[in-house]
Protein backbone atom coordinates (compact mmCIF):
# COMPACT_ATOMS: atom_id res chain seq x y z
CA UNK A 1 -26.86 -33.32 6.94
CA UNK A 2 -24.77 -34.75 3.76
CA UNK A 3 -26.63 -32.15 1.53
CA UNK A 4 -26.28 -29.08 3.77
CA UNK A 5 -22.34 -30.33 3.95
CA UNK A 6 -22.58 -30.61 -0.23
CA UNK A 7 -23.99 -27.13 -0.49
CA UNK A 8 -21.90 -25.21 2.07
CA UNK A 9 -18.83 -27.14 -0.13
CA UNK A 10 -20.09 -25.70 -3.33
CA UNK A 11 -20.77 -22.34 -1.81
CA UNK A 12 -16.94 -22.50 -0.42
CA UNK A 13 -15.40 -23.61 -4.01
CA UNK A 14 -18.00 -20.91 -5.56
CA UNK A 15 -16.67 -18.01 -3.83
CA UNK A 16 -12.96 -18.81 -4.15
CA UNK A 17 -13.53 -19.00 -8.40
CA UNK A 18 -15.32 -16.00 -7.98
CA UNK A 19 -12.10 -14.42 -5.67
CA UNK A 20 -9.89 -16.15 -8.52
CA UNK A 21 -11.66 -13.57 -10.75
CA UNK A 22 -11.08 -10.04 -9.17
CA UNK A 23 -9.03 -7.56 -10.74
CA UNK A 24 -6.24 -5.89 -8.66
CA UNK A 25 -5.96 -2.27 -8.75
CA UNK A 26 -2.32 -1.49 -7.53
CA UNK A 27 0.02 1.22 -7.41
CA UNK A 28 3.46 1.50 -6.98
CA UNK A 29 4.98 4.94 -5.27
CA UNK A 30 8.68 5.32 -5.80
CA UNK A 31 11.69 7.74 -6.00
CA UNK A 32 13.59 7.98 -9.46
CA UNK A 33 15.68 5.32 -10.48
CA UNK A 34 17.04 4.59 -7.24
CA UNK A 35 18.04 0.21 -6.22
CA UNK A 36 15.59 0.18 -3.49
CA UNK A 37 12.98 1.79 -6.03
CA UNK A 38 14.53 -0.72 -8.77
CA UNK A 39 14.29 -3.58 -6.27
CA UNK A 40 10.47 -2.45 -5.32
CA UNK A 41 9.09 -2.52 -9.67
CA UNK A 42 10.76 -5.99 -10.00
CA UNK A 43 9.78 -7.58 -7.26
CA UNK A 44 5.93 -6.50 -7.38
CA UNK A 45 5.46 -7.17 -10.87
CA UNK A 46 7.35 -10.92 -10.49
CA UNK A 47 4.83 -11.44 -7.48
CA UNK A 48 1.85 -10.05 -9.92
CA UNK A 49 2.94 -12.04 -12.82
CA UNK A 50 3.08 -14.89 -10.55
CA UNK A 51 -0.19 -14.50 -8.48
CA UNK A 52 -1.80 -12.73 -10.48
CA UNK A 53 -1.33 -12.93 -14.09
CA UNK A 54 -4.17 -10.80 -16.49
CA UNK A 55 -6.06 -9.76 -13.59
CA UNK A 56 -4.23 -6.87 -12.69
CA UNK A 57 -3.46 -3.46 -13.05
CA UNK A 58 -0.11 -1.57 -11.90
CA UNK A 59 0.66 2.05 -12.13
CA UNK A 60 4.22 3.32 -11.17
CA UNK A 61 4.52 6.53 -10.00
CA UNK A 62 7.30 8.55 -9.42
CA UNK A 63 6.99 11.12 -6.41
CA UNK A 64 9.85 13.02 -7.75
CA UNK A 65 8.21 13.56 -11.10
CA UNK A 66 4.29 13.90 -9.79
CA UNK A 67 4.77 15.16 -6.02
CA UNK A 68 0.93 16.14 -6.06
CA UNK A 69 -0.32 12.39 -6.57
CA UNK A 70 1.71 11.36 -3.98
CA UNK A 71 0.27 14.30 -1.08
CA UNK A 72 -3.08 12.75 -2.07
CA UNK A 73 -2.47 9.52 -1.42
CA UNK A 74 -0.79 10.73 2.45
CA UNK A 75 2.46 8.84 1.54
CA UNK A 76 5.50 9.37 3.40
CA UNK A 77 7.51 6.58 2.58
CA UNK A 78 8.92 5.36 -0.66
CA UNK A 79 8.39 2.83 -2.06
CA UNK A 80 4.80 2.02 -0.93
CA UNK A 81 2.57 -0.37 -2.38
CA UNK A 82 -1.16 0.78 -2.51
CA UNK A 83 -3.87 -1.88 -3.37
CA UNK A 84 -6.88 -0.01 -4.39
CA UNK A 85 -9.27 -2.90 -5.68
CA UNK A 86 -10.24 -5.26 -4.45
CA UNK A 87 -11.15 -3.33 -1.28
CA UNK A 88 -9.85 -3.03 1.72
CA UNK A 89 -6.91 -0.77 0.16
CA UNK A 90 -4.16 -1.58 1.64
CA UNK A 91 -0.69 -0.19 1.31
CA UNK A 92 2.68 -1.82 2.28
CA UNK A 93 6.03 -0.14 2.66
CA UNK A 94 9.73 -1.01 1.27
CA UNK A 95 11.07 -2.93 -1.54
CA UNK A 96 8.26 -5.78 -2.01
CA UNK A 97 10.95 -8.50 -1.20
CA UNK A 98 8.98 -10.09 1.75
CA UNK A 99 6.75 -11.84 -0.54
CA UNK A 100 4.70 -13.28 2.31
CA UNK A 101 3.73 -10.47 3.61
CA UNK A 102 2.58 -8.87 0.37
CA UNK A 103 0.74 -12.29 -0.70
CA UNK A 104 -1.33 -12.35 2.93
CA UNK A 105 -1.77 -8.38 2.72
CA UNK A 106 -2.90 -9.01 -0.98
CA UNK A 107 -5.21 -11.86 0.30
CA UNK A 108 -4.35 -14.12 -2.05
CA UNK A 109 -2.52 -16.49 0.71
CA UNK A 110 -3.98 -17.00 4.47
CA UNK A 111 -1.62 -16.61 7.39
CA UNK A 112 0.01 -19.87 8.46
């Protein structure tokens, strides 16, 4: 029983390194310059500096400047968060200050 306890440990602590190690595909939909926009960029990349520092990726686009990207991505709020990779993709709405939220939608933190 000890070793099956042992093994289902190491398989545990084996995944989360390996979970640890996935790059994050994100992008950021926004409109101009605007503070809620503003708000939105600093807020996602202090949350991806914090959680995820070298492992990501985060494109900023501008609906105003490229409407076409955002009709392909069916967004019709702004700003919206899309996580691409790892999958599921996710997206989350408004200015990235609930940091919870993003974190557990992220799945980098388990809901309490």
């Amino acid at each position: 029983m000890k070793r099956k306890t042992e093994d289902t440990i190491s398989n545990l602590e084996e995944m989360a390194g390996e979970k640890s190690k996935e790059k994050y595909i994100l992008k950021l939909y926004v409109t101009g310059m605007t503070p809620r926009s503003m708000k939105a960029v600093m807020n996602i990349k202090g949350i991806c500096e914090e959680h995820l520092k070298g492992r990501y990726e985060l494109e900023i686009v501008d609906i105003f400047q490229q409407p076409v990207l955002a009709k392909g991505e069916q967004i019709i709020a702004a700003p919206t968060l899309i996580k691409k990779l790892p999958l599921p993709i996710r997206k989350f709405i408004g200015d990235m200050s609930n940091t919870d939220k993003i974190l557990i939608g992220l799945d980098l933190r388990t809901k309490k």
